[in-house]
PDB file of N, CA and C in Angstrom:
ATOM      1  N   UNK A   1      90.433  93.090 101.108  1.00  0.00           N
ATOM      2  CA  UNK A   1      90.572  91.705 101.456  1.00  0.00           C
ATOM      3  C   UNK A   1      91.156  91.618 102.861  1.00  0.00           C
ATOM      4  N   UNK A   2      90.379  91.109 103.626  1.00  0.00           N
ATOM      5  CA  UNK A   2      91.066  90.839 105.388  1.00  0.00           C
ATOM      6  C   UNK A   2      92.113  89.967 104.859  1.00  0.00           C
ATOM      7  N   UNK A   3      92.668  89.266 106.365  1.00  0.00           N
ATOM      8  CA  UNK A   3      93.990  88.786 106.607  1.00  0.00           C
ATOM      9  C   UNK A   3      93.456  87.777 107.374  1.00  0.00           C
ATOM     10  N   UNK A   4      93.062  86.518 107.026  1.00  0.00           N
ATOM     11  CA  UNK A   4      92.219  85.338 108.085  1.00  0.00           C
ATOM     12  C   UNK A   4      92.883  85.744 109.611  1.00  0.00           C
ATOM     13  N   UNK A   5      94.643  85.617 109.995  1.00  0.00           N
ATOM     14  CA  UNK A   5      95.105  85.552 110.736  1.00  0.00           C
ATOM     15  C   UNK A   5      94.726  86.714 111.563  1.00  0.00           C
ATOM     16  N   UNK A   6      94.850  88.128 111.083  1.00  0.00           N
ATOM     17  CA  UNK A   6      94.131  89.070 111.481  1.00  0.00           C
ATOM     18  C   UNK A   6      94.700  90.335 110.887  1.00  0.00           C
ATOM     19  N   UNK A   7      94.259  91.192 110.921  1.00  0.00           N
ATOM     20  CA  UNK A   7      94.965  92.912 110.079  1.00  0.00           C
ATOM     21  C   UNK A   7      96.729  92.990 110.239  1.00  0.00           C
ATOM     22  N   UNK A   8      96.820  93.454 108.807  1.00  0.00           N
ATOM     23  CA  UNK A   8      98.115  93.681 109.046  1.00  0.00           C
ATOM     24  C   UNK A   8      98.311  95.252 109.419  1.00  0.00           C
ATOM     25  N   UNK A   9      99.273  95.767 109.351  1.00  0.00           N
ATOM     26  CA  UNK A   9      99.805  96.439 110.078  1.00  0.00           C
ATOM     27  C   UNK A   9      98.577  98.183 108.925  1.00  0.00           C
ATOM     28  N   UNK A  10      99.088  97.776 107.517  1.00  0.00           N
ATOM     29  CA  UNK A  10      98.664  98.655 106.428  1.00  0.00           C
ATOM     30  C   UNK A  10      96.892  98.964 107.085  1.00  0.00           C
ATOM     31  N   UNK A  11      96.687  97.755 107.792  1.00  0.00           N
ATOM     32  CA  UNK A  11      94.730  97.573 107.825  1.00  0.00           C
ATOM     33  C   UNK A  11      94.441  98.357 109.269  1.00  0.00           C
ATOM     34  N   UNK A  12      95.735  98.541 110.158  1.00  0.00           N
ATOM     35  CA  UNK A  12      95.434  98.590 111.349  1.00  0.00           C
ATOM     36  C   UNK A  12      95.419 100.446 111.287  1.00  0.00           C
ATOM     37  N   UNK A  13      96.500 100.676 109.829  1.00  0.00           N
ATOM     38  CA  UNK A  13      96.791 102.144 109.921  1.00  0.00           C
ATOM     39  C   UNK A  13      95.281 103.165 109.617  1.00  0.00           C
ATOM     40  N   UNK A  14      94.378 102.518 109.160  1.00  0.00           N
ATOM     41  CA  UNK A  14      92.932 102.720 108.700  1.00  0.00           C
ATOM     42  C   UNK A  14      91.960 102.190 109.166  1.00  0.00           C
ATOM     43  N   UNK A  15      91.951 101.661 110.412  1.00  0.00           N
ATOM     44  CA  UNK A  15      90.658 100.974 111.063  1.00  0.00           C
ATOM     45  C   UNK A  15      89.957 102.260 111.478  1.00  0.00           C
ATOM     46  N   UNK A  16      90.217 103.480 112.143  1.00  0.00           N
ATOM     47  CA  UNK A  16      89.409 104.439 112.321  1.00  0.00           C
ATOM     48  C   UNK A  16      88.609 104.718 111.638  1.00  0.00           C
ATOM     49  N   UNK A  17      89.174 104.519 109.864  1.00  0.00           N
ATOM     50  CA  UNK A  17      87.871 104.772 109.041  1.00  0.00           C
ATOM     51  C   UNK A  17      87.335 104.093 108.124  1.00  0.00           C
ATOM     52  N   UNK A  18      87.303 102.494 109.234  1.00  0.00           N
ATOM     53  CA  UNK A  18      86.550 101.533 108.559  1.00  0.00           C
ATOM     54  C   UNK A  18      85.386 101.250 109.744  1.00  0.00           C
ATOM     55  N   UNK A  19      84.095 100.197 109.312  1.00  0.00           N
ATOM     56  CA  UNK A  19      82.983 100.274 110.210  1.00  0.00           C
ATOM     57  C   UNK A  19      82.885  98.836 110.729  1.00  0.00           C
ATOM     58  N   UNK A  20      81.960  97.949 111.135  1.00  0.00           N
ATOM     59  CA  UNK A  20      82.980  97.146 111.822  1.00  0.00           C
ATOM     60  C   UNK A  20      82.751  96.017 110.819  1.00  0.00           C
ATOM     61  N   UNK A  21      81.808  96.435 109.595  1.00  0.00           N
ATOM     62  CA  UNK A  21      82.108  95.307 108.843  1.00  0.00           C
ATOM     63  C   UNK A  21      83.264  95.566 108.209  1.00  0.00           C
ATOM     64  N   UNK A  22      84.246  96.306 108.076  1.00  0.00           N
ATOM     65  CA  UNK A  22      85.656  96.261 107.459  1.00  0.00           C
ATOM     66  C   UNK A  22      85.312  97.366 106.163  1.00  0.00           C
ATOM     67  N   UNK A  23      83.771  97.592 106.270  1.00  0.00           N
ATOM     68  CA  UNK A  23      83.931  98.942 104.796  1.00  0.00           C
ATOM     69  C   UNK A  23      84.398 100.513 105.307  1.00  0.00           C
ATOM     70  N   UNK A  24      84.574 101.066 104.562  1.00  0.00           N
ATOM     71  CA  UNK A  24      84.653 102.695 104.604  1.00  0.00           C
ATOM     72  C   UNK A  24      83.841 103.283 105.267  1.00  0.00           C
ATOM     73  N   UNK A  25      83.781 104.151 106.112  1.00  0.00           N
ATOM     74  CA  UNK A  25      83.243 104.676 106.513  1.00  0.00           C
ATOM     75  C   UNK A  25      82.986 105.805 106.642  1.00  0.00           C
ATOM     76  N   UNK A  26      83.239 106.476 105.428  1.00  0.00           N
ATOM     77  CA  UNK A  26      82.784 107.693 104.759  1.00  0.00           C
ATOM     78  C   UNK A  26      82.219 107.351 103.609  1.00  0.00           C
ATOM     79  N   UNK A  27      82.106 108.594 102.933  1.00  0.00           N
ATOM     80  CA  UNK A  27      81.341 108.760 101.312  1.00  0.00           C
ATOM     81  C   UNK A  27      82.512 109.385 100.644  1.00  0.00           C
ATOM     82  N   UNK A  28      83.234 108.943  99.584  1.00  0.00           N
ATOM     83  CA  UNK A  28      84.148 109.676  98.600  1.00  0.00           C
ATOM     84  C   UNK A  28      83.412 111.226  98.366  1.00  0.00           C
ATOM     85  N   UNK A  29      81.548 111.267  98.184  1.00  0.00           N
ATOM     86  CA  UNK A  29      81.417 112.534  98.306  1.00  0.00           C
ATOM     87  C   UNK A  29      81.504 113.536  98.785  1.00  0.00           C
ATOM     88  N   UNK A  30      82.016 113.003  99.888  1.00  0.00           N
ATOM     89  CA  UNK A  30      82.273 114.038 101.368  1.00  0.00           C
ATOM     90  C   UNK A  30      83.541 114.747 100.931  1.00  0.00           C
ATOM     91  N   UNK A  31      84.008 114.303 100.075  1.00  0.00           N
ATOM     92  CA  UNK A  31      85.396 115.238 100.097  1.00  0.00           C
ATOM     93  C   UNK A  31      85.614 115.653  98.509  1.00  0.00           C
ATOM     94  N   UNK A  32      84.291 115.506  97.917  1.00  0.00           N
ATOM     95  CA  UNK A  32      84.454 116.466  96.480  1.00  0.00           C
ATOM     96  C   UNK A  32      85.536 117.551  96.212  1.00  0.00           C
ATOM     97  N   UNK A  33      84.616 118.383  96.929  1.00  0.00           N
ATOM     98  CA  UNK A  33      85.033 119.883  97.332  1.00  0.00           C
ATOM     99  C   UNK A  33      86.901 119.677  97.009  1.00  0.00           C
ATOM    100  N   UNK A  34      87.325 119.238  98.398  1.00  0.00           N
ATOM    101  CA  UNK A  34      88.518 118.925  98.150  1.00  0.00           C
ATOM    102  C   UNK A  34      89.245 118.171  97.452  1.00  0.00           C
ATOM    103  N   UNK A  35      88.657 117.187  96.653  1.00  0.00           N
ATOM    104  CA  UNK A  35      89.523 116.602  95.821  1.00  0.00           C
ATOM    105  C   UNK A  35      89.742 117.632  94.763  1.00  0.00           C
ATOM    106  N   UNK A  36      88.748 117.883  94.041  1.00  0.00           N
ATOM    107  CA  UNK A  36      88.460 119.516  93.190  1.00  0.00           C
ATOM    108  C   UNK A  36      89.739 120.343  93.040  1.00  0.00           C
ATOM    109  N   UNK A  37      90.169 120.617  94.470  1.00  0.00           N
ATOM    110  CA  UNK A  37      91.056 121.844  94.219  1.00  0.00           C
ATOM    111  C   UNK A  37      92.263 120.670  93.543  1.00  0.00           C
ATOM    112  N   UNK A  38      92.656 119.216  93.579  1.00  0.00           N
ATOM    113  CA  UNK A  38      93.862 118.842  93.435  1.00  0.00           C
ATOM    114  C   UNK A  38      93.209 118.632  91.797  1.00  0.00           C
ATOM    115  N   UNK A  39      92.538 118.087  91.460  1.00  0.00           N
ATOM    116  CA  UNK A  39      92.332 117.547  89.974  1.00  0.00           C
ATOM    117  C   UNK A  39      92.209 118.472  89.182  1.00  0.00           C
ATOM    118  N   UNK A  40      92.654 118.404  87.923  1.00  0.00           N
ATOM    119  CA  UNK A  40      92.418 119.663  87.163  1.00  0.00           C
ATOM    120  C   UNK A  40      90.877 119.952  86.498  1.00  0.00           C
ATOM    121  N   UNK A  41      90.054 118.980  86.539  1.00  0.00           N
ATOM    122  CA  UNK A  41      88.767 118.924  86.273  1.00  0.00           C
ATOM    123  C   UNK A  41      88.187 118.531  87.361  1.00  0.00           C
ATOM    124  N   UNK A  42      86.572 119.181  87.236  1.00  0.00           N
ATOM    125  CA  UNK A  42      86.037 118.496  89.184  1.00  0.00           C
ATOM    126  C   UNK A  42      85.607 117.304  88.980  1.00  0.00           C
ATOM    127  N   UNK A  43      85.976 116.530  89.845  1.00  0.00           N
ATOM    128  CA  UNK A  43      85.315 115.436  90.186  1.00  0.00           C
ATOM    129  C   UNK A  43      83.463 115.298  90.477  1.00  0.00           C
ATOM    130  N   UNK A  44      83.303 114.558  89.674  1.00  0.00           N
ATOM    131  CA  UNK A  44      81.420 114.209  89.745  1.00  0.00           C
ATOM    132  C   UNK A  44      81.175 113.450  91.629  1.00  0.00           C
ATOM    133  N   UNK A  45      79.985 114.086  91.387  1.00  0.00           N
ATOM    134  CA  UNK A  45      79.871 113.595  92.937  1.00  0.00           C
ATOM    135  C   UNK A  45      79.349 112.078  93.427  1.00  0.00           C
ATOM    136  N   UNK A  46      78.798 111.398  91.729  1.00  0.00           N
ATOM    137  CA  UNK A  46      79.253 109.687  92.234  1.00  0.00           C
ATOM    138  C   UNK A  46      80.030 109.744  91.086  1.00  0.00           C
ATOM    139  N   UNK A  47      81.254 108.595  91.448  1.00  0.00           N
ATOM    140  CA  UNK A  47      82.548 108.169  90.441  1.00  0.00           C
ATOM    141  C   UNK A  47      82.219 106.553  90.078  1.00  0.00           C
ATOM    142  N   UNK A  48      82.339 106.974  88.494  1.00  0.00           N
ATOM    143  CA  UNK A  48      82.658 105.550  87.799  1.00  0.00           C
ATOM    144  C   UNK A  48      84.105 104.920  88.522  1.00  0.00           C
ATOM    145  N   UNK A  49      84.575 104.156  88.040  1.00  0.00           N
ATOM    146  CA  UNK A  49      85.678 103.297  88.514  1.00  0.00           C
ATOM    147  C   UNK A  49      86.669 104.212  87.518  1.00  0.00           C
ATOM    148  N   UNK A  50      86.369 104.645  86.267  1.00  0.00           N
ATOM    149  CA  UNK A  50      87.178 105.247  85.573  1.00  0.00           C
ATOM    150  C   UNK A  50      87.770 106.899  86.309  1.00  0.00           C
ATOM    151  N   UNK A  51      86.599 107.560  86.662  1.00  0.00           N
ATOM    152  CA  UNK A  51      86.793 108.670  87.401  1.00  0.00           C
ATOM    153  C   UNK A  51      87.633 108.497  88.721  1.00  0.00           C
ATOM    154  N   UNK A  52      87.066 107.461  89.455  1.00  0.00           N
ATOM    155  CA  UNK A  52      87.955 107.018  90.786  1.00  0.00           C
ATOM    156  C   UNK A  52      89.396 106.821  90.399  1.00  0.00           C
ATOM    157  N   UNK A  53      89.809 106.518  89.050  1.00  0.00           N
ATOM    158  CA  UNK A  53      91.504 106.055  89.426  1.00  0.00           C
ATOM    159  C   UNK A  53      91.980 107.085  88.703  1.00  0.00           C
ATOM    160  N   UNK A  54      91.510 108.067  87.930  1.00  0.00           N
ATOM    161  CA  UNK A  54      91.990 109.654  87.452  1.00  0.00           C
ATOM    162  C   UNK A  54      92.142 110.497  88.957  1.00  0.00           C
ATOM    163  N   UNK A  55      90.888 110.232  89.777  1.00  0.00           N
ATOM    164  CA  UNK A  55      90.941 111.159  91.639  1.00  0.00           C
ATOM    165  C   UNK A  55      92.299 110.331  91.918  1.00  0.00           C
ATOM    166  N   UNK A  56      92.333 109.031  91.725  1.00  0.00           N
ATOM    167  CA  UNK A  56      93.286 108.329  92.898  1.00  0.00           C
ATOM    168  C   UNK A  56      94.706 108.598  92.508  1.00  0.00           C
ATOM    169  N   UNK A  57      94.972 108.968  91.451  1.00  0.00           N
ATOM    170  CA  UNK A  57      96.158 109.169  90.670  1.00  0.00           C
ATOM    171  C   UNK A  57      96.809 110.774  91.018  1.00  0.00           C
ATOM    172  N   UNK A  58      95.459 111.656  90.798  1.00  0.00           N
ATOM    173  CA  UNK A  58      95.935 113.166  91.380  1.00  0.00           C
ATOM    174  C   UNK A  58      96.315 113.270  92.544  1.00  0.00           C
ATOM    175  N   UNK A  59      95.324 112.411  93.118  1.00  0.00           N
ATOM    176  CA  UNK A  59      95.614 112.631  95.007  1.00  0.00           C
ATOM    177  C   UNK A  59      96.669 111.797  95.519  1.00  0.00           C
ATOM    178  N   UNK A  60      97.310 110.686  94.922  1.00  0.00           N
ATOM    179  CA  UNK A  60      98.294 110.185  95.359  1.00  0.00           C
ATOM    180  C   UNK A  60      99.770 110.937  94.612  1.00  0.00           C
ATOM    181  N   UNK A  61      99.523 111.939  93.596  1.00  0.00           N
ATOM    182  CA  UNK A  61     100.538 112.650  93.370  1.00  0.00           C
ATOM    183  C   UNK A  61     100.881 113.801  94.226  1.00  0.00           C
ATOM    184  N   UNK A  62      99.679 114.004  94.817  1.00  0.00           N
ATOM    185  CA  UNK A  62      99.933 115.064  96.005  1.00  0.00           C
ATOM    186  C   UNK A  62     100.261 114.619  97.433  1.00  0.00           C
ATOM    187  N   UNK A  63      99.777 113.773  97.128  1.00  0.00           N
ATOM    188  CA  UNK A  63     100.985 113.123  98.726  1.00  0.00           C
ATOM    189  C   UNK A  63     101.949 112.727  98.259  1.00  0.00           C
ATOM    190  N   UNK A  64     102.661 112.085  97.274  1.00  0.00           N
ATOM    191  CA  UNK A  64     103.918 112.119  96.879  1.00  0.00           C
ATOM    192  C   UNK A  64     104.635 113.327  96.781  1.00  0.00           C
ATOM    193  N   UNK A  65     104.226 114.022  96.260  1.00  0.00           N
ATOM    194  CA  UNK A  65     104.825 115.911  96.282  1.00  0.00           C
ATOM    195  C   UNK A  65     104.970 116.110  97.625  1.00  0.00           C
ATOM    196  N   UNK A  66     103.780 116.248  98.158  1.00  0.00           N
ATOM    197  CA  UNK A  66     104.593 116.924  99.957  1.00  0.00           C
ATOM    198  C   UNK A  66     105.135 116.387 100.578  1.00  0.00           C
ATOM    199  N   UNK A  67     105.117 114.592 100.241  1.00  0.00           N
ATOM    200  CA  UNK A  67     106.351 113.866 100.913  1.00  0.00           C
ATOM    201  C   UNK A  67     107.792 113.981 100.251  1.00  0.00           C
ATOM    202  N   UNK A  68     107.613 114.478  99.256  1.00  0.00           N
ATOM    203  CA  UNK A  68     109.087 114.819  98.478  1.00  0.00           C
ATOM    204  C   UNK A  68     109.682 115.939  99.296  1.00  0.00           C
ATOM    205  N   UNK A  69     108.891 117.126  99.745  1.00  0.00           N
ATOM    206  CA  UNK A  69     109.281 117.926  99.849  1.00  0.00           C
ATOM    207  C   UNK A  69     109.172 118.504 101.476  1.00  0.00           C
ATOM    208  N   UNK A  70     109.122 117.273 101.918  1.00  0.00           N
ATOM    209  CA  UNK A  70     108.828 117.583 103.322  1.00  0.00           C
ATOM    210  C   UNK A  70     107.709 118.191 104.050  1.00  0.00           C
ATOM    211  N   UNK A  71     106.694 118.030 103.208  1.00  0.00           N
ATOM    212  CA  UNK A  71     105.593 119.327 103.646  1.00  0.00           C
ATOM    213  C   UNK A  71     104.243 118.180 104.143  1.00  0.00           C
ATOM    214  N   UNK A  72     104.831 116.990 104.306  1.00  0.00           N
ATOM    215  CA  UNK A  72     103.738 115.974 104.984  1.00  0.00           C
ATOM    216  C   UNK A  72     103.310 115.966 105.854  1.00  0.00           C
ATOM    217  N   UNK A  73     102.160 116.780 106.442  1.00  0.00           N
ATOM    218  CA  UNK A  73     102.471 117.129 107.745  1.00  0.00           C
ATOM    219  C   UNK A  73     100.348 117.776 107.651  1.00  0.00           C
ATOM    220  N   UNK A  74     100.047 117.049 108.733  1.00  0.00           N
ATOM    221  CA  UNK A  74      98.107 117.876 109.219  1.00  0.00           C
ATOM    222  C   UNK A  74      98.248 119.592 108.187  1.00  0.00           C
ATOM    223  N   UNK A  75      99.307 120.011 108.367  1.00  0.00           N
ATOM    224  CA  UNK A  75      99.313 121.613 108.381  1.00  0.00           C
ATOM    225  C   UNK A  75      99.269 121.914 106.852  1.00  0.00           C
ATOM    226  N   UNK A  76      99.949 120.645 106.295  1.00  0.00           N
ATOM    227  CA  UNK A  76      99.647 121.041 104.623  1.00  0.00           C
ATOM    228  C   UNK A  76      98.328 120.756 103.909  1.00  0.00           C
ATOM    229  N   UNK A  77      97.027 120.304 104.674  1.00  0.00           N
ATOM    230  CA  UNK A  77      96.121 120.558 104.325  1.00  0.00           C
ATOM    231  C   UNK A  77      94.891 121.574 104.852  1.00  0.00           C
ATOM    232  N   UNK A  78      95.957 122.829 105.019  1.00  0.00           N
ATOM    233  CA  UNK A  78      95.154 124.034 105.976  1.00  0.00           C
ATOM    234  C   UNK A  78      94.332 123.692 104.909  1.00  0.00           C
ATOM    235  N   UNK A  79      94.601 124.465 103.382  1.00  0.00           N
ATOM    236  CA  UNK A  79      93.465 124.976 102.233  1.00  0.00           C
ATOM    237  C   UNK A  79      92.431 124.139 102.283  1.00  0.00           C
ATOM    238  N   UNK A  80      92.283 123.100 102.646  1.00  0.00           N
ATOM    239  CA  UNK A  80      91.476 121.883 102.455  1.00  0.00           C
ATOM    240  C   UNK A  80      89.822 121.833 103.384  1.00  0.00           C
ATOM    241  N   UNK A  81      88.569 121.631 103.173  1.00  0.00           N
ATOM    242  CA  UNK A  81      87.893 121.953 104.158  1.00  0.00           C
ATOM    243  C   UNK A  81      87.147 120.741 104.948  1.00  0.00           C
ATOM    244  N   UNK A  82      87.558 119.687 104.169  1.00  0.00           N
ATOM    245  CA  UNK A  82      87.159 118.287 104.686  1.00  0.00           C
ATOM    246  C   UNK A  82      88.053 117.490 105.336  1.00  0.00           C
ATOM    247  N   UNK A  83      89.607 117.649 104.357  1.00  0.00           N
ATOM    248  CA  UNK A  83      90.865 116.795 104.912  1.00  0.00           C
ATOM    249  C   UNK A  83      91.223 117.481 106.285  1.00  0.00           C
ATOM    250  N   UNK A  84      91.271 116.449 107.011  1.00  0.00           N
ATOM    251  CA  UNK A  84      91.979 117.155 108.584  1.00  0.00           C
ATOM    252  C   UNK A  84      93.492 116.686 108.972  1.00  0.00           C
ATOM    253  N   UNK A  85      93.332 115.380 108.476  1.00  0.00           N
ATOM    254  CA  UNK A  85      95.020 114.772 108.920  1.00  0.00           C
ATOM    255  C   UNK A  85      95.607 114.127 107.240  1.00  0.00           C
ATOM    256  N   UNK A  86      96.702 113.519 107.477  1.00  0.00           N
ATOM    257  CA  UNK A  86      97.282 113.339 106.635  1.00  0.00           C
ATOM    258  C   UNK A  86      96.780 111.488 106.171  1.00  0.00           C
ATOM    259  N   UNK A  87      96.321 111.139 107.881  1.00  0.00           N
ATOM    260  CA  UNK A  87      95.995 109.370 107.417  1.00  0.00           C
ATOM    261  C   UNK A  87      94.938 109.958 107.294  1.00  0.00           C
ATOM    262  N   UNK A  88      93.849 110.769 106.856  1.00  0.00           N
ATOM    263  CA  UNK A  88      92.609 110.919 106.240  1.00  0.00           C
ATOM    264  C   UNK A  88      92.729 110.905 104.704  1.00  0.00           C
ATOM    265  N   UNK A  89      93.478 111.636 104.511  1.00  0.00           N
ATOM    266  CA  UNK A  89      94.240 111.902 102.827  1.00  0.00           C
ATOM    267  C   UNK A  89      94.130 110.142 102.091  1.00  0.00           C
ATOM    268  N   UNK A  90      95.334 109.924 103.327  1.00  0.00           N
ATOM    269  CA  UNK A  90      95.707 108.460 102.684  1.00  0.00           C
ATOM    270  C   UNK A  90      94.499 107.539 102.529  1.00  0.00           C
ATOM    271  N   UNK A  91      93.765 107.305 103.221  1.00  0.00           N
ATOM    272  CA  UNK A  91      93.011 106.299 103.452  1.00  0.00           C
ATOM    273  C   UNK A  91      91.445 107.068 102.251  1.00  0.00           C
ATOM    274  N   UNK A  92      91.702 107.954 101.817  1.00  0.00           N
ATOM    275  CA  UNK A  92      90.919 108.268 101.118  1.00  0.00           C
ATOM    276  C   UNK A  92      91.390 107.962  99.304  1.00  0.00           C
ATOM    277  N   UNK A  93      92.470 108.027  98.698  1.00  0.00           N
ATOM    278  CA  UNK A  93      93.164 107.785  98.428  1.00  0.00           C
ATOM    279  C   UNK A  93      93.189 106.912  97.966  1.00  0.00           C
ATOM    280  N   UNK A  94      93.283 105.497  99.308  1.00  0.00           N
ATOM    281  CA  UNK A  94      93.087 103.711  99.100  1.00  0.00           C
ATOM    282  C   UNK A  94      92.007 103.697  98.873  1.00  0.00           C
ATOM    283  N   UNK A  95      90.976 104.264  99.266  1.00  0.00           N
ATOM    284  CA  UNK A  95      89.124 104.024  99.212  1.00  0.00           C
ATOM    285  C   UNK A  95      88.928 104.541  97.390  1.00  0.00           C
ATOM    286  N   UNK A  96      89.770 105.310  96.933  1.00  0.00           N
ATOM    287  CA  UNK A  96      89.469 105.857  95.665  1.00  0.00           C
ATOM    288  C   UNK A  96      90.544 104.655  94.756  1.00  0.00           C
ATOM    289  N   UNK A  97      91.456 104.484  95.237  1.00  0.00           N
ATOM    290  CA  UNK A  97      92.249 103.087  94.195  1.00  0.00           C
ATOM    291  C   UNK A  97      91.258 101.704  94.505  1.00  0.00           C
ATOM    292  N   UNK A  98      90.586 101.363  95.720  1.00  0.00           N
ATOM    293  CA  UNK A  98      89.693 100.639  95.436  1.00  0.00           C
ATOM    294  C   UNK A  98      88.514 100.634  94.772  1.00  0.00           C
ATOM    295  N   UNK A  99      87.998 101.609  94.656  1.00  0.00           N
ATOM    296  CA  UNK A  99      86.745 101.977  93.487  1.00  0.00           C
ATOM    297  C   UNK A  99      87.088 101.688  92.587  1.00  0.00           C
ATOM    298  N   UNK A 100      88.344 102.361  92.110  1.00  0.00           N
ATOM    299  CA  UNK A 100      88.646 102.404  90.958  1.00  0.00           C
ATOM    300  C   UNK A 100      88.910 100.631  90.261  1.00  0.00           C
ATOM    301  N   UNK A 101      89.467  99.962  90.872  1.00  0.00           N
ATOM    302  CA  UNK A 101      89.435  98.311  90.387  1.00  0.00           C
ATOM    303  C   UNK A 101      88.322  98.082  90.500  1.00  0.00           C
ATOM    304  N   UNK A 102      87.211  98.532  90.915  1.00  0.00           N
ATOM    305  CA  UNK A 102      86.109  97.825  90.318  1.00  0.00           C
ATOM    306  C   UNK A 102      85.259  97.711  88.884  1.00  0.00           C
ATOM    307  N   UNK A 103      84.425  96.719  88.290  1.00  0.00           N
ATOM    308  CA  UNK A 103      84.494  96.711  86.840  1.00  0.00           C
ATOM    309  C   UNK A 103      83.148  97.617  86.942  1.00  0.00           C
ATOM    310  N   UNK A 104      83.168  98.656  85.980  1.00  0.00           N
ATOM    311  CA  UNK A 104      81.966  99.047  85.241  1.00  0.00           C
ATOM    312  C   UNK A 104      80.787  98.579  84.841  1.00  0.00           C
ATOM    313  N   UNK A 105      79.298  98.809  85.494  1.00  0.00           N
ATOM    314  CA  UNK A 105      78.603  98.210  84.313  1.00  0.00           C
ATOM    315  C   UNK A 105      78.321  98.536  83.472  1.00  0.00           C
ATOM    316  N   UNK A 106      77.687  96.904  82.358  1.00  0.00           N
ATOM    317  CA  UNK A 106      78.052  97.113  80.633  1.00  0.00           C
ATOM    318  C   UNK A 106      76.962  98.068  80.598  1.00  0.00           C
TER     319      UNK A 106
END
């Protein structure tokens, strides 16, 4: 949801990887691979809304962990072969908690 007035600060931290209509501008598939190593089961390479908030839940426990522990940082996703920075993580993350609110069809 924009901000009539204009992006807030949260929208401005992710405009790199939005397009200029305001969507994503990647594919959640692009980063299978890596979501994989965090989930304990692999992720399918298109996600129901149900699958998206099981990804969004693992992957936001892993940025909570390395922010617990100080390890938030480009360098804690050497293992990783898609993630490069840490606002890639995040904003992937939000793109997977937004899937995930969306309704299923019947």
């Amino acid at each position: 949801m924009r901000n009539q007035v204009g992006p807030s600060n949260f929208e401005k931290r992710y405009e790199s990887f939005h397009d200029d209509d305001g969507e994503w501008s990647f594919e959640i598939q692009e980063y299978q691979a890596d979501l994989n190593l965090i989930t304990p089961s692999d992720v399918p390479a298109t996600l129901t809304p149900k699958e998206a908030y099981r990804a969004a839940v693992f992957l936001e426990g892993f940025i909570q962990e390395k922010k617990s522990t100080g390890d938030w940082s480009d360098s804690a996703l050497d293992k990783f072969k898609k993630f490069e920075s840490t606002i890639e993580v995040e904003a992937v993350a939000k793109a997977l908690r937004e899937l995930s609110n969306q309704s299923e069809p019947n």
